[in-house]
C-alpha atoms as a PDB file:
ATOM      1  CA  UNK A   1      -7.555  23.382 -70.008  1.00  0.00           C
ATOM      2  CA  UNK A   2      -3.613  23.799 -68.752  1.00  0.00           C
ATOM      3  CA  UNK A   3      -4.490  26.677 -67.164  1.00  0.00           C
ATOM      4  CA  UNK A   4      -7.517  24.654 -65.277  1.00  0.00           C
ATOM      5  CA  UNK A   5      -5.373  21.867 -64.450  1.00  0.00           C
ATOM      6  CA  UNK A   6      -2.552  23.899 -63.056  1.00  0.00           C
ATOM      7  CA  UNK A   7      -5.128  26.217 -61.212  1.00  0.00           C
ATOM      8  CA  UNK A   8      -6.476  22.942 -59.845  1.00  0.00           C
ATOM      9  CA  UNK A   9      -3.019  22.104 -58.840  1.00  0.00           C
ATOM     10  CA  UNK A  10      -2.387  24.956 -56.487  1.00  0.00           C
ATOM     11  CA  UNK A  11      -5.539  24.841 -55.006  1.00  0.00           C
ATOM     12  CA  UNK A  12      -5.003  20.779 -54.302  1.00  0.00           C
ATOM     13  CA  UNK A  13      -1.346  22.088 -52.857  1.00  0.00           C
ATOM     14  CA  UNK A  14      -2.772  24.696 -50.673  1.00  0.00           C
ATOM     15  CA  UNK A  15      -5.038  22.429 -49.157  1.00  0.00           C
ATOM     16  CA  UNK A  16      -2.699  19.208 -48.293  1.00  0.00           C
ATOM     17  CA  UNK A  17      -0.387  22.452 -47.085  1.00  0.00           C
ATOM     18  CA  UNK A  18      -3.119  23.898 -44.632  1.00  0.00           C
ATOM     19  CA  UNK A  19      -4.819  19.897 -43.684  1.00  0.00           C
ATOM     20  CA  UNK A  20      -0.748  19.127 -42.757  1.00  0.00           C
ATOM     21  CA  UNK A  21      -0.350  22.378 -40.854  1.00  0.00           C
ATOM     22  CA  UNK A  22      -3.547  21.792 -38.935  1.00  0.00           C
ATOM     23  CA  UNK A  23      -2.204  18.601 -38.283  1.00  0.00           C
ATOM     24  CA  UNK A  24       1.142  19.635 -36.777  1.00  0.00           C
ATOM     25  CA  UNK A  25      -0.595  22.173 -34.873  1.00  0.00           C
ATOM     26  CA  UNK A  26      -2.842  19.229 -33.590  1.00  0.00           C
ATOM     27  CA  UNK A  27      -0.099  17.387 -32.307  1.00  0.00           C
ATOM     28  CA  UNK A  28       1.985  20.689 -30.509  1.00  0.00           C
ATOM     29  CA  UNK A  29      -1.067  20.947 -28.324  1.00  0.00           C
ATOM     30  CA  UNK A  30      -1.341  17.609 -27.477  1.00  0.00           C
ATOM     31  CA  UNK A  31       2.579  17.714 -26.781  1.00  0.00           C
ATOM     32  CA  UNK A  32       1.887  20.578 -24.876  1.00  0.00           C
ATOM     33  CA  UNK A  33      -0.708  19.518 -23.231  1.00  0.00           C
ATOM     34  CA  UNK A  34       1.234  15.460 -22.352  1.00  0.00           C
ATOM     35  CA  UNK A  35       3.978  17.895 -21.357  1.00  0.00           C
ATOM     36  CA  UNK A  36       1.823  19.470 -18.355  1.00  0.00           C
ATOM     37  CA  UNK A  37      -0.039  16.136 -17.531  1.00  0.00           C
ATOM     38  CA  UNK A  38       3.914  14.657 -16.960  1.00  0.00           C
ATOM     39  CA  UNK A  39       4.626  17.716 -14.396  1.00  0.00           C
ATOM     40  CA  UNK A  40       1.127  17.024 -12.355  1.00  0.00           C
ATOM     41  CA  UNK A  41       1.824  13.773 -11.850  1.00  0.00           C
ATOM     42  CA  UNK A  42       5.649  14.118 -11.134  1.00  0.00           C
ATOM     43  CA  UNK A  43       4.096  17.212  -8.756  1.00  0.00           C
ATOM     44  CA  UNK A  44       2.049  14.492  -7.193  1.00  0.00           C
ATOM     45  CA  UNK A  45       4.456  12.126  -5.909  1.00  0.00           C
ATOM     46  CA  UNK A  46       6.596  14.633  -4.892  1.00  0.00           C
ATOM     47  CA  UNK A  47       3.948  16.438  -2.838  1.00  0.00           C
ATOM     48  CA  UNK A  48       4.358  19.510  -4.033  1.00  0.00           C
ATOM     49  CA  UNK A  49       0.869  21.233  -4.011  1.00  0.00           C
ATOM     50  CA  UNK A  50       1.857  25.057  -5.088  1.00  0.00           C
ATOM     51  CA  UNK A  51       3.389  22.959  -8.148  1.00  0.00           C
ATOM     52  CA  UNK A  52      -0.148  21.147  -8.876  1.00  0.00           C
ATOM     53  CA  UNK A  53      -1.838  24.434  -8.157  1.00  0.00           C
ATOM     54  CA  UNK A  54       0.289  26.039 -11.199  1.00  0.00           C
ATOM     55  CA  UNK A  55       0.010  23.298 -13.565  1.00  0.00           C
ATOM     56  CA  UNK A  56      -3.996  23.037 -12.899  1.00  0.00           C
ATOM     57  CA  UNK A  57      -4.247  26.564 -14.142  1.00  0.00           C
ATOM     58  CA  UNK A  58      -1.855  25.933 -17.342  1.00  0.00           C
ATOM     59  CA  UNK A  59      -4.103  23.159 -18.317  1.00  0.00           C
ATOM     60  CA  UNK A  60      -7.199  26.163 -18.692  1.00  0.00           C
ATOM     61  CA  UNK A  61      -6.608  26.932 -22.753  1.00  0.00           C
ATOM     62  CA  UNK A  62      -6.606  23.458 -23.570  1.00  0.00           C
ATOM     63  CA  UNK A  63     -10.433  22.937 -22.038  1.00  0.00           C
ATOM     64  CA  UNK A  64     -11.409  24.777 -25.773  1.00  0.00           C
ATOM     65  CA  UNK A  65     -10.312  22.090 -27.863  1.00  0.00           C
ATOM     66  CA  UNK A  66     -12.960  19.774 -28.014  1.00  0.00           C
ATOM     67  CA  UNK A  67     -10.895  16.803 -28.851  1.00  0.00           C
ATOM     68  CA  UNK A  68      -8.557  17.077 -25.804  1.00  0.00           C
ATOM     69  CA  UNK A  69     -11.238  18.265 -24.080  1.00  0.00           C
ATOM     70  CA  UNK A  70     -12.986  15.075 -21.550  1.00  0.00           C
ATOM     71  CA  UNK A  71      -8.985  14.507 -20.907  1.00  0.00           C
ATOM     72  CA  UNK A  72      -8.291  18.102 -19.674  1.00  0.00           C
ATOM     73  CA  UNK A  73     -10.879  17.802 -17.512  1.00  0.00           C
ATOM     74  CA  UNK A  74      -9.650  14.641 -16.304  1.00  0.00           C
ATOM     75  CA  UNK A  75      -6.454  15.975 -15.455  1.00  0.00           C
ATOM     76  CA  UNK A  76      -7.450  19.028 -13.783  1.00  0.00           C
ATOM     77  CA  UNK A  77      -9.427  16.833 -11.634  1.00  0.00           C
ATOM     78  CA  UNK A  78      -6.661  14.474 -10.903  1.00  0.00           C
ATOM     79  CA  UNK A  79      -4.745  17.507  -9.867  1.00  0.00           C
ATOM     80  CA  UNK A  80      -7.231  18.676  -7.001  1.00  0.00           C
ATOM     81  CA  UNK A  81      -7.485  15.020  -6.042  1.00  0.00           C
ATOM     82  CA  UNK A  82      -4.170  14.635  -5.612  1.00  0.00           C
ATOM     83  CA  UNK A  83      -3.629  17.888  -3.926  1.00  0.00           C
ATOM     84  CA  UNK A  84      -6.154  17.335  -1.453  1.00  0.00           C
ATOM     85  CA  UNK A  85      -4.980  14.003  -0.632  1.00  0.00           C
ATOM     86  CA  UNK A  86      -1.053  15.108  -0.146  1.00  0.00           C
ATOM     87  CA  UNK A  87      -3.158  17.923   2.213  1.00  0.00           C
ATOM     88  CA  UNK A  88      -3.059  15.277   4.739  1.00  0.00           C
ATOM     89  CA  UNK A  89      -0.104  14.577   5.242  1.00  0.00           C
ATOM     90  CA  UNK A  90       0.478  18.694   5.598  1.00  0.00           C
ATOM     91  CA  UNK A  91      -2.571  18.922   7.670  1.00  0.00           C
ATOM     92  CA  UNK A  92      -4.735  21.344   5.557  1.00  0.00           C
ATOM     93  CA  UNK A  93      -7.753  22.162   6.589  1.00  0.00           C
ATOM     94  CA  UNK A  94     -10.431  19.722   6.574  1.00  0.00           C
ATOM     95  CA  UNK A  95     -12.876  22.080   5.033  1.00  0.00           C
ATOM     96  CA  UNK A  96     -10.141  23.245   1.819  1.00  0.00           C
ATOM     97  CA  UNK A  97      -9.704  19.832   1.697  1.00  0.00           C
ATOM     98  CA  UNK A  98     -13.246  19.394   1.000  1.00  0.00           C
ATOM     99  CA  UNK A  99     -13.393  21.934  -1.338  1.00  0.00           C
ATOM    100  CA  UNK A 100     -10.445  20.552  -3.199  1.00  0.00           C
ATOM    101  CA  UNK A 101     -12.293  17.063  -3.559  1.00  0.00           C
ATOM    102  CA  UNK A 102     -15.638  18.813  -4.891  1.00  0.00           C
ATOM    103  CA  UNK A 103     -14.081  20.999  -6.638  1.00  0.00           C
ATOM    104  CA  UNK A 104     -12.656  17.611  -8.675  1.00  0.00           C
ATOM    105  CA  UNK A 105     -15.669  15.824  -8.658  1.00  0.00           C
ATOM    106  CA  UNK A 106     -17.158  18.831 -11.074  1.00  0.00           C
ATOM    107  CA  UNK A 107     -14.252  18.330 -13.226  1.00  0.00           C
ATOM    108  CA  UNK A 108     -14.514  14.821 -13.436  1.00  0.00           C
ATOM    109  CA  UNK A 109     -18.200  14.745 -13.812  1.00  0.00           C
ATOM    110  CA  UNK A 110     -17.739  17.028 -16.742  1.00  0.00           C
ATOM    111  CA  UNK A 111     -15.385  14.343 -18.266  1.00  0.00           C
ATOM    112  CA  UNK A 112     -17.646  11.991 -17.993  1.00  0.00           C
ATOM    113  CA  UNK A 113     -20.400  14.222 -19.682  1.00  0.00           C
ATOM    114  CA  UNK A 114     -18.285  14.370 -22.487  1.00  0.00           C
ATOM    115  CA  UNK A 115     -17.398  11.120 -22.737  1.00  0.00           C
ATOM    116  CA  UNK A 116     -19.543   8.474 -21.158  1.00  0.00           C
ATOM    117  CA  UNK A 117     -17.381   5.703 -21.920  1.00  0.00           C
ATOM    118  CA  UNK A 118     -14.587   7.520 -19.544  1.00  0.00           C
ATOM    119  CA  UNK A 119     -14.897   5.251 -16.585  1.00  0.00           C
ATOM    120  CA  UNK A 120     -11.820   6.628 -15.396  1.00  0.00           C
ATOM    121  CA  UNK A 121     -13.720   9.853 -14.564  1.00  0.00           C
ATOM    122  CA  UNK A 122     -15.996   8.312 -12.706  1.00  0.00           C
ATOM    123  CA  UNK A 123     -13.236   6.441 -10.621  1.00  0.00           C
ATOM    124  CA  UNK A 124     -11.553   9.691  -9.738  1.00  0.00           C
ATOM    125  CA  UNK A 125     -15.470  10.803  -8.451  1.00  0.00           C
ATOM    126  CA  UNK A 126     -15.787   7.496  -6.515  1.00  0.00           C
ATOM    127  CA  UNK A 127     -12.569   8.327  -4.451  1.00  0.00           C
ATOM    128  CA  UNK A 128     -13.382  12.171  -4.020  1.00  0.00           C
ATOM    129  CA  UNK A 129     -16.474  11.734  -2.358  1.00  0.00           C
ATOM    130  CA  UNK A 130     -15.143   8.510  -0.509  1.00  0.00           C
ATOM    131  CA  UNK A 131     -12.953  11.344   0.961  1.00  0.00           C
ATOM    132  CA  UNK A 132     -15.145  13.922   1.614  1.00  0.00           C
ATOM    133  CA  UNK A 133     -17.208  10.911   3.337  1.00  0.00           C
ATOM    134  CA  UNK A 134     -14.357  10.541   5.766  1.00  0.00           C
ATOM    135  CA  UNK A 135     -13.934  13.630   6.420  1.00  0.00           C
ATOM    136  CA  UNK A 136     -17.880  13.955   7.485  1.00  0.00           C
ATOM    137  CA  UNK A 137     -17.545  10.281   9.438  1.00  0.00           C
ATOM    138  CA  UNK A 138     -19.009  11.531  12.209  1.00  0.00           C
ATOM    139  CA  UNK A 139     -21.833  12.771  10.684  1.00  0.00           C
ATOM    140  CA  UNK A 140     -24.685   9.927   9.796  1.00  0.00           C
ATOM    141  CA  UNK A 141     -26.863  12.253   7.860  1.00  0.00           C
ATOM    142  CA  UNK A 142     -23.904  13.744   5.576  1.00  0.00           C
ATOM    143  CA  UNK A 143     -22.157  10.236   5.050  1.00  0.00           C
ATOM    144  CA  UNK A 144     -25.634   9.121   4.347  1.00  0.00           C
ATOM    145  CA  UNK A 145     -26.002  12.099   1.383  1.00  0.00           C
ATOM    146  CA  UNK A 146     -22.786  11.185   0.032  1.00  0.00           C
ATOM    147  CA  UNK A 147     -23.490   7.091   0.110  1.00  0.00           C
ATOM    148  CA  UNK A 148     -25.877   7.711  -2.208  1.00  0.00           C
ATOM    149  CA  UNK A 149     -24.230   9.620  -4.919  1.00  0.00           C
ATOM    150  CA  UNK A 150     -21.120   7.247  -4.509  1.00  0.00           C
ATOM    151  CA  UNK A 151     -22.680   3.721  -4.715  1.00  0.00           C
ATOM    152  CA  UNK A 152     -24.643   3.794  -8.557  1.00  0.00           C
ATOM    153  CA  UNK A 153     -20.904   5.171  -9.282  1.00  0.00           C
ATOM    154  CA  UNK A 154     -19.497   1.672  -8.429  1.00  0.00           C
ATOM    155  CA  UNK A 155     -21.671  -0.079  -9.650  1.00  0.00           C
ATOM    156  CA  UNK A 156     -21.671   1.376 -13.375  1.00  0.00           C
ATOM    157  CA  UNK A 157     -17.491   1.539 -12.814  1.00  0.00           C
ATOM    158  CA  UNK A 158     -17.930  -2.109 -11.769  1.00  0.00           C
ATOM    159  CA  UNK A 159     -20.254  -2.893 -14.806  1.00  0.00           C
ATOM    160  CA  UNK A 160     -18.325  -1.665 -17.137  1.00  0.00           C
ATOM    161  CA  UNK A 161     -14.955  -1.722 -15.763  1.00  0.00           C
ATOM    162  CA  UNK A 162     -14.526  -4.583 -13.724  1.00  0.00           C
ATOM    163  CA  UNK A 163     -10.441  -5.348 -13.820  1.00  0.00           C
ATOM    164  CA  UNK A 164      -9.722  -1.371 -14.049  1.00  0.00           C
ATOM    165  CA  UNK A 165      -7.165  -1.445 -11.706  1.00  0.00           C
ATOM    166  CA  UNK A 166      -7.408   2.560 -10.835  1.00  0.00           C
ATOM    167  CA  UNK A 167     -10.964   1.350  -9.561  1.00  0.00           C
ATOM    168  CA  UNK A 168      -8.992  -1.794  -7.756  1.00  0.00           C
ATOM    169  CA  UNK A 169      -7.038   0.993  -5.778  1.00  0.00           C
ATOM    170  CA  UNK A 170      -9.881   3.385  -5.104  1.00  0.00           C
ATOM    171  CA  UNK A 171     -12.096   0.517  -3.808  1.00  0.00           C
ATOM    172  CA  UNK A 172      -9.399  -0.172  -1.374  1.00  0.00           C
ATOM    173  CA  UNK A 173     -10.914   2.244   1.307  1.00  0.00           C
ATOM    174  CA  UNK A 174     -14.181   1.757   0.899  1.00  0.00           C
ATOM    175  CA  UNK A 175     -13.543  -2.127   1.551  1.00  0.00           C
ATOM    176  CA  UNK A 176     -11.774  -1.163   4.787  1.00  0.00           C
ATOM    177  CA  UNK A 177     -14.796   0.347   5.936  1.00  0.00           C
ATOM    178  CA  UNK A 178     -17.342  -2.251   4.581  1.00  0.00           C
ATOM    179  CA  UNK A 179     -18.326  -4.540   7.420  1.00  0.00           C
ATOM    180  CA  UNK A 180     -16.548  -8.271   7.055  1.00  0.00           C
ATOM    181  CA  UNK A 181     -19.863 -10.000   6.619  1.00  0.00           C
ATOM    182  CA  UNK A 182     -20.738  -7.117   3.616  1.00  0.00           C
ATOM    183  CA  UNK A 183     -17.971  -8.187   2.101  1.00  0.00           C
ATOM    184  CA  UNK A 184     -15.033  -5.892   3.144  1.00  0.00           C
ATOM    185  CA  UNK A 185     -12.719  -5.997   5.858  1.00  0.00           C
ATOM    186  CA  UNK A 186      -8.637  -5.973   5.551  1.00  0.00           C
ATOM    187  CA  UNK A 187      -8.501  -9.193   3.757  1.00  0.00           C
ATOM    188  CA  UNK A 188     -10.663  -8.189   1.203  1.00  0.00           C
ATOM    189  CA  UNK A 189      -8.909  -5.106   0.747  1.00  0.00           C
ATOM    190  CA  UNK A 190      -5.496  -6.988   0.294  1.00  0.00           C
ATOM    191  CA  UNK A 191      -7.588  -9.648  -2.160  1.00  0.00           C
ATOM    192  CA  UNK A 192      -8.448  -6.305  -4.392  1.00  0.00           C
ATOM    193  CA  UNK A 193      -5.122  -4.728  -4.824  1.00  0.00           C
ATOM    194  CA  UNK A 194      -3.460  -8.272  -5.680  1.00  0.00           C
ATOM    195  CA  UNK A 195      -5.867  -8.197  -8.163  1.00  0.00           C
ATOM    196  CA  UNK A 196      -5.149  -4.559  -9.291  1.00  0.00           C
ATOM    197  CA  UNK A 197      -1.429  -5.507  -9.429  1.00  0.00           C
ATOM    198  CA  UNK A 198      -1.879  -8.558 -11.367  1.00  0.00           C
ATOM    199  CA  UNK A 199      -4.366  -6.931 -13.830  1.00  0.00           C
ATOM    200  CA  UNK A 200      -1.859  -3.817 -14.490  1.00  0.00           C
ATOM    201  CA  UNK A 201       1.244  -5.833 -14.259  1.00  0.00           C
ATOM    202  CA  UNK A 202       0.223  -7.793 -17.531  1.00  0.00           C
ATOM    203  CA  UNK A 203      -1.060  -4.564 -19.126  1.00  0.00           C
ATOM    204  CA  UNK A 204       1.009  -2.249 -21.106  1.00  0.00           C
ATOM    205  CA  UNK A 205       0.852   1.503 -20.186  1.00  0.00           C
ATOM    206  CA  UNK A 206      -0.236   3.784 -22.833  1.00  0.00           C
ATOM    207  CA  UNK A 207       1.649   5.833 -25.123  1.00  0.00           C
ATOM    208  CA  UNK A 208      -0.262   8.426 -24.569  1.00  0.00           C
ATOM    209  CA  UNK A 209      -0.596   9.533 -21.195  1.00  0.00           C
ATOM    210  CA  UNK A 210      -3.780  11.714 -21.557  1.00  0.00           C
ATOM    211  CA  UNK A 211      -5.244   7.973 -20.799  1.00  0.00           C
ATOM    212  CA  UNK A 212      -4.488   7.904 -17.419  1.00  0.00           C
ATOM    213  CA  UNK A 213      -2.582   4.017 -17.239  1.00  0.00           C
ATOM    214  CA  UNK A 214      -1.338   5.024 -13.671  1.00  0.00           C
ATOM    215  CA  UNK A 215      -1.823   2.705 -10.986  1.00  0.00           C
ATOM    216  CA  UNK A 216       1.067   0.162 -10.072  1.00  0.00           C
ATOM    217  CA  UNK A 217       3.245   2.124  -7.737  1.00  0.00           C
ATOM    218  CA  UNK A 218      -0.389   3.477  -5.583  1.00  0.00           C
ATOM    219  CA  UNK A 219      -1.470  -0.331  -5.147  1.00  0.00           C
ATOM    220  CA  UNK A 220       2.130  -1.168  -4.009  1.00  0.00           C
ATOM    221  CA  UNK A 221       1.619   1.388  -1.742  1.00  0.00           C
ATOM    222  CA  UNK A 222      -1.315   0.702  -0.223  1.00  0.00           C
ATOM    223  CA  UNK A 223      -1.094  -2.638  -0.188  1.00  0.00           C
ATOM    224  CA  UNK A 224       2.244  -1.908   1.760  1.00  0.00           C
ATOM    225  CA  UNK A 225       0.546   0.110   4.180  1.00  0.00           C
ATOM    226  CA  UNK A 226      -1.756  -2.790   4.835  1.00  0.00           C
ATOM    227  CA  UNK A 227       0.655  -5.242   5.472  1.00  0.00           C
ATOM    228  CA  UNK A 228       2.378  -2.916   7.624  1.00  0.00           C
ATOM    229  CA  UNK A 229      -0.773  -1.342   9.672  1.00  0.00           C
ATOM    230  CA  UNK A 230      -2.550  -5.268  10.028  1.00  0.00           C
ATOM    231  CA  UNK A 231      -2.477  -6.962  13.628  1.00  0.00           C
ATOM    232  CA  UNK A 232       0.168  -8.602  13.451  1.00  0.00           C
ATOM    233  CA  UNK A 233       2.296  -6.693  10.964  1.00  0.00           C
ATOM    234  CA  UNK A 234       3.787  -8.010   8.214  1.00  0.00           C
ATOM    235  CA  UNK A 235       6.997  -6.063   8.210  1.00  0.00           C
ATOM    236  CA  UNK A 236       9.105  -7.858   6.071  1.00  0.00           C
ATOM    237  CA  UNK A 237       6.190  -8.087   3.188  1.00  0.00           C
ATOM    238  CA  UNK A 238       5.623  -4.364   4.004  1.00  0.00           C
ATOM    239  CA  UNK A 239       8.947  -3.021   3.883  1.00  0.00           C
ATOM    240  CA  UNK A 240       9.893  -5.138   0.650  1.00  0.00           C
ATOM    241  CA  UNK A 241       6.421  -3.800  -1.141  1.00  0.00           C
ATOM    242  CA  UNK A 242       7.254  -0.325  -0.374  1.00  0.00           C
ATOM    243  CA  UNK A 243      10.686  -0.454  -1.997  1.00  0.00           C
ATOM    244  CA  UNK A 244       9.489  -1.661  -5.243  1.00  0.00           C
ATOM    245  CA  UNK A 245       7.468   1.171  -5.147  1.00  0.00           C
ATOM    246  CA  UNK A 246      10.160   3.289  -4.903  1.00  0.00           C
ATOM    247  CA  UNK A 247      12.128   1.544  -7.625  1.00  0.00           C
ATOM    248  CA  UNK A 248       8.801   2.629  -9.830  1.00  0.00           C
ATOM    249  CA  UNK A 249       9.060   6.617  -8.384  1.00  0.00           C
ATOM    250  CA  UNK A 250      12.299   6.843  -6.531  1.00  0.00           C
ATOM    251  CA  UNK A 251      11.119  10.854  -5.812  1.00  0.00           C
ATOM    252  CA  UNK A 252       7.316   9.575  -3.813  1.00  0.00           C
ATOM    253  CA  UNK A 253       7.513  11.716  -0.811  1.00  0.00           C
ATOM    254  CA  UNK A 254       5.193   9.930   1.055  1.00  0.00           C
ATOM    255  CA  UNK A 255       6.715   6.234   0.643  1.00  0.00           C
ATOM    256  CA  UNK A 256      10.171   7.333   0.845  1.00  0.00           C
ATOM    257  CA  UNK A 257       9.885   9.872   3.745  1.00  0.00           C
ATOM    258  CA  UNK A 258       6.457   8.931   5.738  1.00  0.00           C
ATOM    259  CA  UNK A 259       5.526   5.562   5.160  1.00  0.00           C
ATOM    260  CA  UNK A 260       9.566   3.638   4.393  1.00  0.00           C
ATOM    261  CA  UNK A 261      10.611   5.307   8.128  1.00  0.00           C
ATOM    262  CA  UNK A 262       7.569   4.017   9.694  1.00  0.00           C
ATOM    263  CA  UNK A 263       8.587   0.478   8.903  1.00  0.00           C
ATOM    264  CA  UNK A 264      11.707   0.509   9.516  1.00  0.00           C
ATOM    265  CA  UNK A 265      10.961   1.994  12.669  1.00  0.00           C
ATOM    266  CA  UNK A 266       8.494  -0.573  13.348  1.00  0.00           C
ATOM    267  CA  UNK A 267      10.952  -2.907  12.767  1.00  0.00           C
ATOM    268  CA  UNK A 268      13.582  -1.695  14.830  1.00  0.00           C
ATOM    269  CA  UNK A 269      11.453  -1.909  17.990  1.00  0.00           C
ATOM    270  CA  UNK A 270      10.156  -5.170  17.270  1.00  0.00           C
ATOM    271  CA  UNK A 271      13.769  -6.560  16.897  1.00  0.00           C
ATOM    272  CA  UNK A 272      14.564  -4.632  20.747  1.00  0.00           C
ATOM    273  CA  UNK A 273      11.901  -6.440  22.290  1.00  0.00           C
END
């Protein structure tokens, strides 16, 4: 009966030994994998594309663990978004552009396939195809294609996600195209990312940032770039807008060398005339 006992011992041992193992081994590919997610969106703000290009294909071993795996997905999305959009400012070609945006839209729609609760998946959709829509605005039929896989998108993001404020900021856009009497037009754009920034200004951001909790520093932004690009312009509010920003990501290469000069610019020549 000893023998049993201490038999049973070793096994019970071996087992909390392997389970804790497993467990640490767990958690060094989800450090790994936070590590990566850090870099794209550092990568992001800083426009660096060949940077998001690299750390898109170092988030490929991760895609077989099926935990981690609707977040991978996620992220490698994100990571074309973004690239495409800082391809605008570097004038890329409209059609790798493209390709870029569809190219997330699989990846996203494969995060949302694995987890159909994800509705930040089908944000990052929403704003690929809003893009690819731009790019096509001169073609009715095409924008008409795309209309339709975009709007049952916001409405189930809107259903189920109402004060998401990564949905406040992607809306943004497709408000400024929405005719007034639809319901969109500049003010209503404005109205949204208030809301955005008061929704994510009372939220905390998570621990974990495999849930994306991004957002504060893009509505400043934008909102920013409304106040600025409005008739008349609302310098002051713009410039001061675009500096918090900047207190948020002191390294954005769009607000501190694009959009920042622009004001100030703006407000230069207003002050000579």
């Amino acid at each position: 009966m000893r023998l049993m006992n201490k038999t049973l011992t070793a096994a019970a041992a071996i087992v909390v030994s392997l389970t804790a193992a497993s467990g640490a081994a767990d958690n060094d590919i989800r450090a790994q994998a936070q590590r990566i997610v850090s870099q794209i969106q550092r990568a992001d703000y800083e426009g660096d594309r060949t940077a998001l290009k690299k750390y898109y294909d170092e988030l490929t071993p991760f895609l077989e663990n099926k935990e981690l795996a609707s977040r991978i997905r996620y992220w490698r999305g994100f990571d074309l978004w973004r690239s495409a959009i800082n391809g605008f400012n570097d004038s890329v070609d409209p059609n790798e552009l493209e390709r870029l945006f569809m190219q997330a839209v699989d990846e996203f729609k494969d995060a949302a396939a694995r987890d159909p609760a994800f509705i930040d998946a089908k944000v990052g959709m929403i704003s690929c195809l809003g893009y690819v829509t731009y790019i096509h605005r001169k073609e009715p039929e095409r924008m008409q294609e795309l209309m339709t896989r975009i709007t049952p998108l916001i409405k189930e993001a809107q259903a189920a996600e109402p004060d998401n404020p990564r949905l406040s900021w992607v809306m943004g856009p497709i408000l400024w195209y929405t005719p007034v009497e639809r319901g969109g037009g500049i003010d209503k754009v404005i109205e949204n990312y208030q809301h955005g920034l008061e929704v994510i200004s009372k939220t905390e951001p998570s621990t974990d940032n495999l849930e994306p909790s991004w957002g504060k520093p893009e509505l400043m932004m934008s909102l920013a770039y409304l106040e600025f690009s409005k008739t008349p312009p609302n310098l002051e509010a713009a410039e001061r807008t675009t500096r918090a920003a900047l207190e948020i990501v002191p390294y954005w290469h769009y607000v501190r060398d694009i959009l920042l000069p622009q004001i100030l610019a703006a407000k230069t020549k207003a002050k000579a005339q």
